[in-house]
PDB file of N, CA and C in Angstrom:
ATOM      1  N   UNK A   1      72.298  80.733  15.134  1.00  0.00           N
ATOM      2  CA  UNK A   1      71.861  81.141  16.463  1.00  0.00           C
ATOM      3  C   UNK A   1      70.851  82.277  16.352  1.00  0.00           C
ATOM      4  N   UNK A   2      69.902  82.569  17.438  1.00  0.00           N
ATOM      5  CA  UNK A   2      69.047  83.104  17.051  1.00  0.00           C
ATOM      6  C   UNK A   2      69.334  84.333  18.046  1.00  0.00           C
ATOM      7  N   UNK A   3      69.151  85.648  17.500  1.00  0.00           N
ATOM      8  CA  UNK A   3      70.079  86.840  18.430  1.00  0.00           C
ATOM      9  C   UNK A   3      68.761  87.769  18.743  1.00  0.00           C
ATOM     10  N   UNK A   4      68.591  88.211  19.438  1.00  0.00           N
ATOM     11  CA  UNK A   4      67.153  89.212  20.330  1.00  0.00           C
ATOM     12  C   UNK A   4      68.197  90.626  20.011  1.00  0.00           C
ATOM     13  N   UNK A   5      66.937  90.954  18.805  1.00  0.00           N
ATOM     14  CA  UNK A   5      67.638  92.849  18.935  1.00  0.00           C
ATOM     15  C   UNK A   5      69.492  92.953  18.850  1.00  0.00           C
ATOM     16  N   UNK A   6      69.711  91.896  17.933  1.00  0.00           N
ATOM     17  CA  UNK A   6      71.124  91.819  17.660  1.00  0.00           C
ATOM     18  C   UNK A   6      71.659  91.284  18.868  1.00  0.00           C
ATOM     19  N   UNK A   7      71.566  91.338  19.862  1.00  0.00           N
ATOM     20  CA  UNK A   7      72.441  90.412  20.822  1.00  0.00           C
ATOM     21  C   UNK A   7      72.012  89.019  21.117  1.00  0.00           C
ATOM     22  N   UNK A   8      73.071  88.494  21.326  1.00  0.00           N
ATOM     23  CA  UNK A   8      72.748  86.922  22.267  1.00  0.00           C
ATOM     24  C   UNK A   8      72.389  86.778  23.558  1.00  0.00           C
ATOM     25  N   UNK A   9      71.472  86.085  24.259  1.00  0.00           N
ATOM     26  CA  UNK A   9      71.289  85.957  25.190  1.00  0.00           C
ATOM     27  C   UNK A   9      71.528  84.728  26.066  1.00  0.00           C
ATOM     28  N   UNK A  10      71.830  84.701  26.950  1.00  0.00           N
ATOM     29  CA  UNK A  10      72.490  83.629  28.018  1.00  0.00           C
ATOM     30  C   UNK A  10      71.802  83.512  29.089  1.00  0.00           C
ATOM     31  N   UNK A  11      71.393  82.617  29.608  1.00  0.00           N
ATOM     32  CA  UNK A  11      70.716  82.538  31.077  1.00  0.00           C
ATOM     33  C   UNK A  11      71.252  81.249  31.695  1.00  0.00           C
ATOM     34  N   UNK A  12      71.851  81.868  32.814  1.00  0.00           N
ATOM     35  CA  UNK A  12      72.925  81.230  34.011  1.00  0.00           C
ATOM     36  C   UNK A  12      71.902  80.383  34.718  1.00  0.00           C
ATOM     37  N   UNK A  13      71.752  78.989  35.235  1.00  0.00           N
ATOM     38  CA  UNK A  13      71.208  78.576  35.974  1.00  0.00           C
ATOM     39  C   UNK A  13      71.835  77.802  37.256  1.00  0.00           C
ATOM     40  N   UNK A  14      71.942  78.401  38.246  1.00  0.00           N
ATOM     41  CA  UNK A  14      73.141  78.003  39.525  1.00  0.00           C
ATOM     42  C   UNK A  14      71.893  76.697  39.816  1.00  0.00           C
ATOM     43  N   UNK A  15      72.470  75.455  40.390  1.00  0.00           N
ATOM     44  CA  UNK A  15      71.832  74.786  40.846  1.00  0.00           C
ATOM     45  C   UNK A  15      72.840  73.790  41.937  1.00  0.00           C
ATOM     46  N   UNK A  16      72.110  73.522  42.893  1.00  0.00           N
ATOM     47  CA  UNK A  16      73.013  72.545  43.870  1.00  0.00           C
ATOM     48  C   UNK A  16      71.811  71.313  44.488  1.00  0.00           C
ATOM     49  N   UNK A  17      72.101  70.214  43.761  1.00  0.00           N
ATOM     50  CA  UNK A  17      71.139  69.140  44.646  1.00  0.00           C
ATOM     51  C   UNK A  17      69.743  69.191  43.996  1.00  0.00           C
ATOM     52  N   UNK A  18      69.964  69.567  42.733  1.00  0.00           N
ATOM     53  CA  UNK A  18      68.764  69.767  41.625  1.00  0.00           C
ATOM     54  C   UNK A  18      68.540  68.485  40.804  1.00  0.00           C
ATOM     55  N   UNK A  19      69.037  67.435  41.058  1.00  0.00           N
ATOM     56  CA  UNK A  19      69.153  66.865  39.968  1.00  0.00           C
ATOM     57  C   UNK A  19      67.208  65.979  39.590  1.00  0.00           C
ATOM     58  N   UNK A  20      65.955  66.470  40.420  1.00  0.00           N
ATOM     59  CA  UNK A  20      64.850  66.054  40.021  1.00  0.00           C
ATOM     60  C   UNK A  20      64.360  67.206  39.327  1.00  0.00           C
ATOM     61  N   UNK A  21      64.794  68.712  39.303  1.00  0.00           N
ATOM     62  CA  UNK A  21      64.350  69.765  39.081  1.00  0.00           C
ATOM     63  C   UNK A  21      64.964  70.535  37.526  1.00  0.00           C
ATOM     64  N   UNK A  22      66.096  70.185  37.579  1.00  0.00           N
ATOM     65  CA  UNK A  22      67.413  70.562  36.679  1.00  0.00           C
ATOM     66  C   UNK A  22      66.733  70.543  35.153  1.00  0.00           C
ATOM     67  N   UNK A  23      66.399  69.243  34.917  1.00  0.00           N
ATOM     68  CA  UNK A  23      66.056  69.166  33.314  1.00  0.00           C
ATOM     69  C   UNK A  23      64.438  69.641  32.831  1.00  0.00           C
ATOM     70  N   UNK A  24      63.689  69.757  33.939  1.00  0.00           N
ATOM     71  CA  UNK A  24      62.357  70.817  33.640  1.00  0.00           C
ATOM     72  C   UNK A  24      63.266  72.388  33.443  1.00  0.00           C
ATOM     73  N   UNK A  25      63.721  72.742  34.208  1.00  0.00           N
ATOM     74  CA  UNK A  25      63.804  74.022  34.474  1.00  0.00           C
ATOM     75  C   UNK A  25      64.696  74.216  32.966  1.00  0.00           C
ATOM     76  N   UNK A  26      65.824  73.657  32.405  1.00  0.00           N
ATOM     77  CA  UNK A  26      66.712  73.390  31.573  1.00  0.00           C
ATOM     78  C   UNK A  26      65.375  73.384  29.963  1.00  0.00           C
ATOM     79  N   UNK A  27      64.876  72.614  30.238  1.00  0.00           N
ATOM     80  CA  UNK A  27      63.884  72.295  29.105  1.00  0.00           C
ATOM     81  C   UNK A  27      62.701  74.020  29.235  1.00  0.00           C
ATOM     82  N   UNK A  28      62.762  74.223  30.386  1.00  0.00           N
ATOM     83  CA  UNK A  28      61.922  75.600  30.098  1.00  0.00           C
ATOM     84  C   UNK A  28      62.540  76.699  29.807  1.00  0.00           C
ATOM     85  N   UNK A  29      63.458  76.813  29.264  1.00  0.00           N
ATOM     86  CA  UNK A  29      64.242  78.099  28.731  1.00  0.00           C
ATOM     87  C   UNK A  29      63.429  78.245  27.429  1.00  0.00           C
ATOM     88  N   UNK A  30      63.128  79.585  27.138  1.00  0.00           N
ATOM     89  CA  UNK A  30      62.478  79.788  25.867  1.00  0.00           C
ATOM     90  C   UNK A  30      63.767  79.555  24.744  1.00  0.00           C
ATOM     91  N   UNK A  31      62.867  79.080  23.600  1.00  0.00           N
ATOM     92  CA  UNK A  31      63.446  79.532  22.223  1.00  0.00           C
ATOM     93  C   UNK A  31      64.726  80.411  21.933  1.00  0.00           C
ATOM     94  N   UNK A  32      64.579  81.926  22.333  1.00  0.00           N
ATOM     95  CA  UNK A  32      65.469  82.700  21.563  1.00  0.00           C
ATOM     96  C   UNK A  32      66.923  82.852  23.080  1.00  0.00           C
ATOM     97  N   UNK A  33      66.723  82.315  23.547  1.00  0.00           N
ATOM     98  CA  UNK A  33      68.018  82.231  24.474  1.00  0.00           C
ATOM     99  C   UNK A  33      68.778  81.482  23.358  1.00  0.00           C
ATOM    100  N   UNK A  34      70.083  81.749  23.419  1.00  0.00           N
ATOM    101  CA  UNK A  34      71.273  81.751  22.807  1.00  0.00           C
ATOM    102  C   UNK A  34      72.173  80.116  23.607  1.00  0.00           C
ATOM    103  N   UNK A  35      72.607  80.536  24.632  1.00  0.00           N
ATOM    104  CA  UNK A  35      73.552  80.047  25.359  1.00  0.00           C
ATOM    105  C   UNK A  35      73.096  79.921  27.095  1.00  0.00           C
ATOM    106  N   UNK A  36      72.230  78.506  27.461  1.00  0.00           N
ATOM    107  CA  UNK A  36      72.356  78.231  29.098  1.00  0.00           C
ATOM    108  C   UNK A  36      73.500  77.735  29.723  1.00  0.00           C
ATOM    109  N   UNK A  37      73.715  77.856  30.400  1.00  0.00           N
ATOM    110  CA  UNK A  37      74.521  77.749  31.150  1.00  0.00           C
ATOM    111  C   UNK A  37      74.320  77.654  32.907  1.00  0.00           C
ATOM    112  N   UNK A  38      74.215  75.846  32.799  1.00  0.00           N
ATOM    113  CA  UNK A  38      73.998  75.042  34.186  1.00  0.00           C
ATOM    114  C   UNK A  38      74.863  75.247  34.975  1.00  0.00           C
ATOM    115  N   UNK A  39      75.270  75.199  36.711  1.00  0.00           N
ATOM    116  CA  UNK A  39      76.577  75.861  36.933  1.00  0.00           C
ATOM    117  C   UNK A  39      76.037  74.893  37.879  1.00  0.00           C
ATOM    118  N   UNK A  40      76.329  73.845  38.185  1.00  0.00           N
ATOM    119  CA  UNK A  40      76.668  72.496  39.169  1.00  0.00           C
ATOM    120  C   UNK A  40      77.703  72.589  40.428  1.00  0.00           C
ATOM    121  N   UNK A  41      76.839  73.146  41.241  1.00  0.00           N
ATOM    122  CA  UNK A  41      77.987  74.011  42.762  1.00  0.00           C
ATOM    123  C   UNK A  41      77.930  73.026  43.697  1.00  0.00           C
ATOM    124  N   UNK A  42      78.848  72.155  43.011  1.00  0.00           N
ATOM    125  CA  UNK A  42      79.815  70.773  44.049  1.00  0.00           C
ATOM    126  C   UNK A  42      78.465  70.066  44.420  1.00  0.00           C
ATOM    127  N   UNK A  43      76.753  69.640  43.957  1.00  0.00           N
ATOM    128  CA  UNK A  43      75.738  69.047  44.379  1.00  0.00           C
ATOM    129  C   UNK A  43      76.810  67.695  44.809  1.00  0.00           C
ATOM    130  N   UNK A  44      75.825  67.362  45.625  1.00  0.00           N
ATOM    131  CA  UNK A  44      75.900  65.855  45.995  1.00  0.00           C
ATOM    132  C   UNK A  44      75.281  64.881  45.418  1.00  0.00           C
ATOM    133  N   UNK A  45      74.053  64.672  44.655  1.00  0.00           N
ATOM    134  CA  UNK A  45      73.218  63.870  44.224  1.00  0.00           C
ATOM    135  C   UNK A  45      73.863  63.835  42.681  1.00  0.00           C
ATOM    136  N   UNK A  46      72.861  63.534  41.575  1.00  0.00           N
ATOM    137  CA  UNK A  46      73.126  63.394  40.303  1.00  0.00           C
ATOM    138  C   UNK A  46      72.869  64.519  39.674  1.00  0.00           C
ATOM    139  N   UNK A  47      72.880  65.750  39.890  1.00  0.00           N
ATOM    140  CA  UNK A  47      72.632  67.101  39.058  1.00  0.00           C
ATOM    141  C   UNK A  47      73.737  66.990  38.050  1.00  0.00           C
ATOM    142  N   UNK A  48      74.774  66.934  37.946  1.00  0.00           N
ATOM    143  CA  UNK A  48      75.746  66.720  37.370  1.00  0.00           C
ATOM    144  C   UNK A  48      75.608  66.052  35.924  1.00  0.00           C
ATOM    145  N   UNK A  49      75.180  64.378  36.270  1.00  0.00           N
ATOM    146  CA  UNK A  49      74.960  63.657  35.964  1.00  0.00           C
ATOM    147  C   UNK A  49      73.354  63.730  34.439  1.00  0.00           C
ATOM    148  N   UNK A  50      72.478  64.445  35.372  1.00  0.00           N
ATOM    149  CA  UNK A  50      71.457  64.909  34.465  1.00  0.00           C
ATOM    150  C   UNK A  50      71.988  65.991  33.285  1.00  0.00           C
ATOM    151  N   UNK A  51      72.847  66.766  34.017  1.00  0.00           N
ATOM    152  CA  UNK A  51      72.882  68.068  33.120  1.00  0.00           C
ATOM    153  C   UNK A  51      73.769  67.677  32.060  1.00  0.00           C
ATOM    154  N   UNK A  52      75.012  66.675  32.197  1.00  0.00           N
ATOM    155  CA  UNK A  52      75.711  66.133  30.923  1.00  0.00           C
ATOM    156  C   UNK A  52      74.785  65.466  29.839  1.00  0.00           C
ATOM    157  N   UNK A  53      73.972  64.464  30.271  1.00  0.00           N
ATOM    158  CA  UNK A  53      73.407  64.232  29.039  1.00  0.00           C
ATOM    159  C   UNK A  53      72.410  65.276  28.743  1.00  0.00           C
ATOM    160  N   UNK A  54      71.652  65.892  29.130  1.00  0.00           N
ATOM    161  CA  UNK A  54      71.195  67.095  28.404  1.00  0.00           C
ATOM    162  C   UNK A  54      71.874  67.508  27.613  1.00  0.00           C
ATOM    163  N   UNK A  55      72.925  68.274  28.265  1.00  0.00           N
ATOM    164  CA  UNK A  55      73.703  68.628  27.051  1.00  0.00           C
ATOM    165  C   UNK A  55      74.522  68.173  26.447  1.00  0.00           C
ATOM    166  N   UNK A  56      74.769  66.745  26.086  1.00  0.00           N
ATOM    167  CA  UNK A  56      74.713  65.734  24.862  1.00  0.00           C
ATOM    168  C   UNK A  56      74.014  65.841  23.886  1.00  0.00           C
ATOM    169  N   UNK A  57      72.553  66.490  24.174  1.00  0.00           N
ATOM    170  CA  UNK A  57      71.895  66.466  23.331  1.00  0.00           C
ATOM    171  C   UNK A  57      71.486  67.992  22.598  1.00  0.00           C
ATOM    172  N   UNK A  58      71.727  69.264  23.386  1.00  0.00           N
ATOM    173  CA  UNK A  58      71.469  70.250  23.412  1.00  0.00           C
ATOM    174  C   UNK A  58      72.782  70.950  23.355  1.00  0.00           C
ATOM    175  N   UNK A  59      73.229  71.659  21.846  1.00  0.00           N
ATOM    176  CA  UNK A  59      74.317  72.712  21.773  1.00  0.00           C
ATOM    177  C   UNK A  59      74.552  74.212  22.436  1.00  0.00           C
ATOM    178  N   UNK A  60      72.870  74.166  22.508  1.00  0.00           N
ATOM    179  CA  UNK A  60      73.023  75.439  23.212  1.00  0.00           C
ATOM    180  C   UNK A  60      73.387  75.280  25.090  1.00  0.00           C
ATOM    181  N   UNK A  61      73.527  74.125  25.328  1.00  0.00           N
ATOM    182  CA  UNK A  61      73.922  74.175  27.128  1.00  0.00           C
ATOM    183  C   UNK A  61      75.460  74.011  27.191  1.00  0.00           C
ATOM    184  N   UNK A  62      75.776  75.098  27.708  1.00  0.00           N
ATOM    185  CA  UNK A  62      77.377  74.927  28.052  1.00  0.00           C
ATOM    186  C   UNK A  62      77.710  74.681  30.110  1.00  0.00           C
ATOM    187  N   UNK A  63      77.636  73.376  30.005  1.00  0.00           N
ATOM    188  CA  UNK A  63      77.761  72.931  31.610  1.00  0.00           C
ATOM    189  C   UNK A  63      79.045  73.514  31.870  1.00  0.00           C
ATOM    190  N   UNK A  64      78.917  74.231  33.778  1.00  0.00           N
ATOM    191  CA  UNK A  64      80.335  74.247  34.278  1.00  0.00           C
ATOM    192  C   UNK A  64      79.498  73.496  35.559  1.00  0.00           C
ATOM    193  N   UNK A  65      80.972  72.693  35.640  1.00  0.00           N
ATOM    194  CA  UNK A  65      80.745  72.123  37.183  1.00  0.00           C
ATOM    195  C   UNK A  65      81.769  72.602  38.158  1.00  0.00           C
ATOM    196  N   UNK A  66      81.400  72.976  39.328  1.00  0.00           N
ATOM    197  CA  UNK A  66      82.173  73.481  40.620  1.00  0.00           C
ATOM    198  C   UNK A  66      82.549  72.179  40.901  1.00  0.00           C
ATOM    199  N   UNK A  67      83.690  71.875  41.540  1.00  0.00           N
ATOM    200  CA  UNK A  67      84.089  71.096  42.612  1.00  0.00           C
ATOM    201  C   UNK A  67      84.235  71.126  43.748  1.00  0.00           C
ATOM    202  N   UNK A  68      83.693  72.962  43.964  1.00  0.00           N
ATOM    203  CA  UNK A  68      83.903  73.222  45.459  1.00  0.00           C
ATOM    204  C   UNK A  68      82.349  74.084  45.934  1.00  0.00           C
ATOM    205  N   UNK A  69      81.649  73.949  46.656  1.00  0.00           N
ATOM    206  CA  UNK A  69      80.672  74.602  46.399  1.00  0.00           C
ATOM    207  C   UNK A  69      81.265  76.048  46.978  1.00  0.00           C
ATOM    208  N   UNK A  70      80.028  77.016  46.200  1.00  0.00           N
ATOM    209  CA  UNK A  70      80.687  78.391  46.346  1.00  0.00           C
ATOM    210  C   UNK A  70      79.279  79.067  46.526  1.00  0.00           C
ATOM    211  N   UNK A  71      78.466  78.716  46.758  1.00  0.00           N
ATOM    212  CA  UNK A  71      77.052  79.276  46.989  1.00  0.00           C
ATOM    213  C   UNK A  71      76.495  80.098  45.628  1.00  0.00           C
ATOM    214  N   UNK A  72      75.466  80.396  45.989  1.00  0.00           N
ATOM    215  CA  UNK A  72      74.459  80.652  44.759  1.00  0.00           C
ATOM    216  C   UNK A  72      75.468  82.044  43.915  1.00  0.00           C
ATOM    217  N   UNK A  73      75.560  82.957  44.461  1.00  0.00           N
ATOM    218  CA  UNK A  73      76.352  83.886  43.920  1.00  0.00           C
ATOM    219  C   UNK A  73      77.743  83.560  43.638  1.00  0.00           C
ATOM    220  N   UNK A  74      78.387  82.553  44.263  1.00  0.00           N
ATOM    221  CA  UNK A  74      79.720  82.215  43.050  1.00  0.00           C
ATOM    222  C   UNK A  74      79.205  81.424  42.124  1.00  0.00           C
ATOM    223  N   UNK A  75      78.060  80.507  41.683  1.00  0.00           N
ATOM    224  CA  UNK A  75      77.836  79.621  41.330  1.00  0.00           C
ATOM    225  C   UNK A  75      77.467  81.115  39.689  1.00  0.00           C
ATOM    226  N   UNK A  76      76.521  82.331  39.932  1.00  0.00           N
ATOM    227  CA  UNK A  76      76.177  82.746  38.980  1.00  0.00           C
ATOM    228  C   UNK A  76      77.100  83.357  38.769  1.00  0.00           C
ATOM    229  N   UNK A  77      78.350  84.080  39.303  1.00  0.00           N
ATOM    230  CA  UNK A  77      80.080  84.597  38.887  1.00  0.00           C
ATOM    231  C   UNK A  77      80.388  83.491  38.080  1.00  0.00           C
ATOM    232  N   UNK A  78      80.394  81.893  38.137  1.00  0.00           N
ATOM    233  CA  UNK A  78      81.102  81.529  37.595  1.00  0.00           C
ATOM    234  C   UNK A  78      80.185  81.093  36.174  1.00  0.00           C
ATOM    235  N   UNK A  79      79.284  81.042  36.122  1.00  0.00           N
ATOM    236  CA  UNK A  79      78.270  81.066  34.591  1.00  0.00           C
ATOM    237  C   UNK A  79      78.880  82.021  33.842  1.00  0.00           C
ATOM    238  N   UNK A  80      78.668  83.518  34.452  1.00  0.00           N
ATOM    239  CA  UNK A  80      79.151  84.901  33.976  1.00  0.00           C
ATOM    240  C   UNK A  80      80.487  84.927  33.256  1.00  0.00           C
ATOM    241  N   UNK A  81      81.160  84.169  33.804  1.00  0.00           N
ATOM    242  CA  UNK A  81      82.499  83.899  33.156  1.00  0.00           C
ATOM    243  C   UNK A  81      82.984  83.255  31.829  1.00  0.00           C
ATOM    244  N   UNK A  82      81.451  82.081  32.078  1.00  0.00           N
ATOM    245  CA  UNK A  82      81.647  81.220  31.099  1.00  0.00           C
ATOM    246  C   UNK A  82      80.940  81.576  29.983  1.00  0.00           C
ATOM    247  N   UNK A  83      79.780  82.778  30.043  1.00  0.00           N
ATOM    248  CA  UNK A  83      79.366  83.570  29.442  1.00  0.00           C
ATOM    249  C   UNK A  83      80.163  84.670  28.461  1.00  0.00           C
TER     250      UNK A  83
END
């Protein structure tokens, strides 16, 4: 893993109803990020759906999915957690 100034870095991405937007934004994380973390807040469409196989393919994405939506700020509490 690649660590910035000795630490790891993580970047939370809350998304709801992203699923045309999700895997650009996912694919634009730079290089030395450590650990993303998609946070799927109960969408309705296929966000879900996109972000698993992404990270099928990608070790560094650790998906959480909501089942309940909790809006943008529970959505980045619950990344933080998983962080």
């Amino acid at each position: 893993a690649h660590m910035y100034r000795r630490h790891k870095i993580a970047v939370v991405i809350p998304a709801y109803n992203e699923a045309k937007l999700i895997a650009t934004t996912i694919r634009g994380v730079p290089n030395y990020v450590d650990l993303i973390i998609p946070v799927n807040d109960a969408s309705k469409d296929e966000t879900a759906d996109v972000v698993r196989i992404l990270a099928a393919k990608n070790k560094k994405i650790r998906f959480v999915n909501l089942n309940e939506n909790s809006g943008v700020g529970g959505a980045i509490m619950a990344g933080h957690e998983q962080a």
